[in-house]
C-alpha atoms as a PDB file:
ATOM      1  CA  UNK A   1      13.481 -37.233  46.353  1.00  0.00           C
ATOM      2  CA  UNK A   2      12.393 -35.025  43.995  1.00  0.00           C
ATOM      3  CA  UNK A   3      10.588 -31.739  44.859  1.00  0.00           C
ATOM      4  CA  UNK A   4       7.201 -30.068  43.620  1.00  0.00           C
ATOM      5  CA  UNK A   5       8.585 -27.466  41.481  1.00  0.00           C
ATOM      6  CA  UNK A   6      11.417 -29.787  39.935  1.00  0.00           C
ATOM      7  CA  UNK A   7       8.836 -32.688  39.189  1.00  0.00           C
ATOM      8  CA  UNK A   8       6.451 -29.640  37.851  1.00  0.00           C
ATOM      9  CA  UNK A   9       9.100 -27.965  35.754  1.00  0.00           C
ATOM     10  CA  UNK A  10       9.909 -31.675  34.053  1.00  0.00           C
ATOM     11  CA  UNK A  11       6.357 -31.809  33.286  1.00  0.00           C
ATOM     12  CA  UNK A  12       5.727 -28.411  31.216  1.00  0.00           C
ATOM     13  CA  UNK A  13       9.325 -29.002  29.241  1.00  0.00           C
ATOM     14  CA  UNK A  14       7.762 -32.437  28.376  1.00  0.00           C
ATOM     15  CA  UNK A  15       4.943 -30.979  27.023  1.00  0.00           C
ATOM     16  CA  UNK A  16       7.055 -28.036  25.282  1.00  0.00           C
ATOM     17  CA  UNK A  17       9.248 -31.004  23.203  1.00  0.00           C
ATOM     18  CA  UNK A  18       5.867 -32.690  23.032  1.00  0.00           C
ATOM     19  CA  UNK A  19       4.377 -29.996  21.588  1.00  0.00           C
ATOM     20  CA  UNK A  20       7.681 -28.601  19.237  1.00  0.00           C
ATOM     21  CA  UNK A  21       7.804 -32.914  18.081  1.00  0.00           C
ATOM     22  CA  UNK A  22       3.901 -32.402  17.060  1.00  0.00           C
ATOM     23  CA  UNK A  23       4.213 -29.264  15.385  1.00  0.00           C
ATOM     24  CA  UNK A  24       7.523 -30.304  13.175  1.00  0.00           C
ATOM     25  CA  UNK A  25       6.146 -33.890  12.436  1.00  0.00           C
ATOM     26  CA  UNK A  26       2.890 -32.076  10.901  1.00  0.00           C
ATOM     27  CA  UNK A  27       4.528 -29.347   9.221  1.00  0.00           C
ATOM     28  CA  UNK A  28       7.094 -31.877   7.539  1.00  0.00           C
ATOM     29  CA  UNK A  29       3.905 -34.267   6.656  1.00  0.00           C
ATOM     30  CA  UNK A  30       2.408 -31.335   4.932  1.00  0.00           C
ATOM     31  CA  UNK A  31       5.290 -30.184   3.368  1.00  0.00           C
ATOM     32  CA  UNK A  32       5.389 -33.904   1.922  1.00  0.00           C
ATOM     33  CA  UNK A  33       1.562 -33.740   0.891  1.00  0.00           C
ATOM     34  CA  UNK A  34       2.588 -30.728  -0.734  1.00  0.00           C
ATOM     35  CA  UNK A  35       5.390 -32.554  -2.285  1.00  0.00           C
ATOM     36  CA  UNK A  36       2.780 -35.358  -3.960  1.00  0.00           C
ATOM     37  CA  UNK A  37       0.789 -32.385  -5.411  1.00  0.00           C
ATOM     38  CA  UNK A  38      -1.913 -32.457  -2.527  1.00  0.00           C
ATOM     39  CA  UNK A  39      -2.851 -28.747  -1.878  1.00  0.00           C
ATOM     40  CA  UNK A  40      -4.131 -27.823   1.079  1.00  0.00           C
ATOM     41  CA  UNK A  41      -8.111 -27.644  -0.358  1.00  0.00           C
ATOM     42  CA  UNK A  42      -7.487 -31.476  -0.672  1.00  0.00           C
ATOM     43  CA  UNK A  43      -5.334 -31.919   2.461  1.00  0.00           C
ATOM     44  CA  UNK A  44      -8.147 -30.374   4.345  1.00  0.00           C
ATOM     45  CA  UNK A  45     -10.863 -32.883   2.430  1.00  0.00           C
ATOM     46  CA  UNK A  46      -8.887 -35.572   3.475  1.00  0.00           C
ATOM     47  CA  UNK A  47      -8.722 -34.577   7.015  1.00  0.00           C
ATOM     48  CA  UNK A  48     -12.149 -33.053   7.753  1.00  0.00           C
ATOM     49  CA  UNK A  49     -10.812 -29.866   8.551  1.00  0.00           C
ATOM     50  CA  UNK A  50     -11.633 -26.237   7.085  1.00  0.00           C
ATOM     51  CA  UNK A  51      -8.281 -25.032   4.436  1.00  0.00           C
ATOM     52  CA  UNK A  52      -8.110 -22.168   7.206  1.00  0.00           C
ATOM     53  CA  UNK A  53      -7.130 -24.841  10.155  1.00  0.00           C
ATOM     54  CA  UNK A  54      -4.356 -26.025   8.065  1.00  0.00           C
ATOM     55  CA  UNK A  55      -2.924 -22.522   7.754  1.00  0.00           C
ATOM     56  CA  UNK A  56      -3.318 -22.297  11.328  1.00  0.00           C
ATOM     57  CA  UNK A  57      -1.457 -25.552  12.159  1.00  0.00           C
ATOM     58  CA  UNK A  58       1.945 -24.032   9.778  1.00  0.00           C
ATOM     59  CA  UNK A  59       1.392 -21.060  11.263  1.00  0.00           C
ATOM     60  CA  UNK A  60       1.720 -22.577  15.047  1.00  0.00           C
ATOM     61  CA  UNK A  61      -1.457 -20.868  16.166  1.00  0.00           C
ATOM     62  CA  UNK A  62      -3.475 -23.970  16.424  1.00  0.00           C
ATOM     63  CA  UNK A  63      -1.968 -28.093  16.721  1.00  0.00           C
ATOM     64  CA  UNK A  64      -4.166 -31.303  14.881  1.00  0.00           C
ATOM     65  CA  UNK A  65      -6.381 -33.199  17.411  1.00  0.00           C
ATOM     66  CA  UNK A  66      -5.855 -36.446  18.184  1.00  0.00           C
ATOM     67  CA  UNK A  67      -8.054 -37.551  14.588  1.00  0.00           C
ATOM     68  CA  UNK A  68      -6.388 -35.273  12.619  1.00  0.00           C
ATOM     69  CA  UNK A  69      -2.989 -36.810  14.069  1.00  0.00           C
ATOM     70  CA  UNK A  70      -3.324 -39.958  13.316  1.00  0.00           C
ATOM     71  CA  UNK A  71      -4.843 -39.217   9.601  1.00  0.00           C
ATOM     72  CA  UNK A  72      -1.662 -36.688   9.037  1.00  0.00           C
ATOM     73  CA  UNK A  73       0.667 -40.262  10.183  1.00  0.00           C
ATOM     74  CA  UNK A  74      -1.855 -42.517   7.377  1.00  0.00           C
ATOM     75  CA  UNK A  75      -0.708 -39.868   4.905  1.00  0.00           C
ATOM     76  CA  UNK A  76       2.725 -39.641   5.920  1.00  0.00           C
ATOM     77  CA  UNK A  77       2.967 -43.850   5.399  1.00  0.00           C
ATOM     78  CA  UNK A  78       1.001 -43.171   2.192  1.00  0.00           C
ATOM     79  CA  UNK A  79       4.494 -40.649   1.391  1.00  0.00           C
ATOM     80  CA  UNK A  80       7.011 -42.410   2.328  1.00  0.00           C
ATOM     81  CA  UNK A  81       5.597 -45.720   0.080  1.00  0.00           C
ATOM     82  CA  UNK A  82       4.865 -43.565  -2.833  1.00  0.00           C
ATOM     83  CA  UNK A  83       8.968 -42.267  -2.586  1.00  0.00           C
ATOM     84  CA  UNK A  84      10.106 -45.593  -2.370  1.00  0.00           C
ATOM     85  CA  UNK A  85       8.065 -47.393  -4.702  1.00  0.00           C
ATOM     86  CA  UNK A  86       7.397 -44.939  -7.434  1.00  0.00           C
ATOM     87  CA  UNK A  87      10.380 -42.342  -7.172  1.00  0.00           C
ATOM     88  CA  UNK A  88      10.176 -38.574  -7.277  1.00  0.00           C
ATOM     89  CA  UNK A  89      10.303 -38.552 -11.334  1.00  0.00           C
ATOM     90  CA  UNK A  90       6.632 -40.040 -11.243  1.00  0.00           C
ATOM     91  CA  UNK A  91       4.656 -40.198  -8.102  1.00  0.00           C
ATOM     92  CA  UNK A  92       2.821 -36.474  -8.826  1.00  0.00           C
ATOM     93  CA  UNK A  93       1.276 -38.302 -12.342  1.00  0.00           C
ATOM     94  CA  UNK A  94       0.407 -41.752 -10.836  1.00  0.00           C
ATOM     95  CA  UNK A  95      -1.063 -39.513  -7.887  1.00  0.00           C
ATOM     96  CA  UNK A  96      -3.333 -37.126 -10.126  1.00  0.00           C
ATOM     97  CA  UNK A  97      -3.688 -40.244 -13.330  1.00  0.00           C
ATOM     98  CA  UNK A  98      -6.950 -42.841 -12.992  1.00  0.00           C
ATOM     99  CA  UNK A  99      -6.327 -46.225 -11.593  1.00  0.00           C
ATOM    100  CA  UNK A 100      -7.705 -49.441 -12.844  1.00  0.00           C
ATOM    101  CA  UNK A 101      -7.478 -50.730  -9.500  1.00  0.00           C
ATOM    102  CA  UNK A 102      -9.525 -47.788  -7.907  1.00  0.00           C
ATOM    103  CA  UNK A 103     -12.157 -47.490 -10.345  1.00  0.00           C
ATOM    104  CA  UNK A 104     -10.678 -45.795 -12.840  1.00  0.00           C
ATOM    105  CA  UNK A 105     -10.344 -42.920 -10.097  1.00  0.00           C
ATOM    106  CA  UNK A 106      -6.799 -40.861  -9.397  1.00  0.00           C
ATOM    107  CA  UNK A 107      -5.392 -41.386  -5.658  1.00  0.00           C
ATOM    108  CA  UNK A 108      -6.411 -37.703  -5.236  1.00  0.00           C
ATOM    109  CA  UNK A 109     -10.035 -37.863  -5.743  1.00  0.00           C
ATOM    110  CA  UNK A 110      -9.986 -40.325  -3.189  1.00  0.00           C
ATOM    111  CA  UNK A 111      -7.630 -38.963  -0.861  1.00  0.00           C
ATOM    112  CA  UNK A 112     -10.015 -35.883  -1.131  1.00  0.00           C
ATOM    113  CA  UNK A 113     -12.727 -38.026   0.020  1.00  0.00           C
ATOM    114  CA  UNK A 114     -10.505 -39.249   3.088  1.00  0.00           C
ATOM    115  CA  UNK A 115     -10.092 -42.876   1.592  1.00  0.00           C
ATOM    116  CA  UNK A 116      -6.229 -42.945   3.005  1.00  0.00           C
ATOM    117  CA  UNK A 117      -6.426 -46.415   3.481  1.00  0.00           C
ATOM    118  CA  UNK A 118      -7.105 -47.103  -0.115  1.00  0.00           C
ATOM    119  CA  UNK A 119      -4.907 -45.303  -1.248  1.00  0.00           C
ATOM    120  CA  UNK A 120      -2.280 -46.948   1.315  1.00  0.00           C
ATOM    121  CA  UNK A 121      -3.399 -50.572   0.217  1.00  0.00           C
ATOM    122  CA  UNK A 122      -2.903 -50.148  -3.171  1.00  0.00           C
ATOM    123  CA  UNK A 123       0.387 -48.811  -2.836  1.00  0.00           C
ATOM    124  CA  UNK A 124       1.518 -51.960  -0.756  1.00  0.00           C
ATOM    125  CA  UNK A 125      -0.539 -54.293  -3.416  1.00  0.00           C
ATOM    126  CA  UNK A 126       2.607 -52.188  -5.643  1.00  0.00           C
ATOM    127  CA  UNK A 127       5.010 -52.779  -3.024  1.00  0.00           C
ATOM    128  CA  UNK A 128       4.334 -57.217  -3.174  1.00  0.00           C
ATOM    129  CA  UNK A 129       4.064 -57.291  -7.274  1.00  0.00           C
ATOM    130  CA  UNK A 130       0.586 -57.520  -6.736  1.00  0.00           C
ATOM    131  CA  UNK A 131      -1.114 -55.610 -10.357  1.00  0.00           C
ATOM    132  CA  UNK A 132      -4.716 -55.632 -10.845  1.00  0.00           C
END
């Protein structure tokens, strides 16, 4: 049988990887915004966060909430389509170049406005030949 301070030790190194997983998973997720040409003035648009919050989060001062989590894993899904389906030599233009199918709009303007999912659906319309 386990004791106190063995089962309470388990539990704060559990939430140190925790914490060390969360911190690396949104530092590489902003590193691959950064990648797409998404600074952090749109980033922080697309998350409803101030620029300065970002800076905290690479910095390690302050971690995303629960929201912010699960918007940073939409954008990370929104990456790793855009690699495979467009390639590195032309996902920055079709990121920042208007799209028939959003209204003549660039994926930026409406990542900036938080429309991930948009974004995300028209990149799997790509991803099943679908062109409209």
């Amino acid at each position: 049988m386990q004791t106190k301070e063995a089962a309470k030790k388990r539990v704060i190194t559990t939430r140190k990887d925790t914490k060390a997983h969360k911190k690396s998973s949104t530092l590489k997720i902003i590193t691959h915004c950064e990648a797409l040409g998404i600074d952090s003035k749109i980033l922080s648009s697309c998350l409803a966060v101030n620029p300065k919050t970002i800076q905290r989060w690479r910095e390690g001062i302050a971690e995303p909430g629960e929201s912010a989590l699960r918007s940073l894993e939409k954008l990370e899904t929104v990456y790793q389509l855009a690699a495979r389906l467009l390639g590195k030599d032309s996902w920055k233009a079709w990121f920042h170049s208007p799209n028939h199918t959003l209204g003549e709009e660039s994926p930026v303007d409406l990542l900036s406005r938080g429309e991930v999912d948009h974004v995300k659906n028209v990149l799997g319309m790509l991803e099943w030949g679908i062109y409209s």
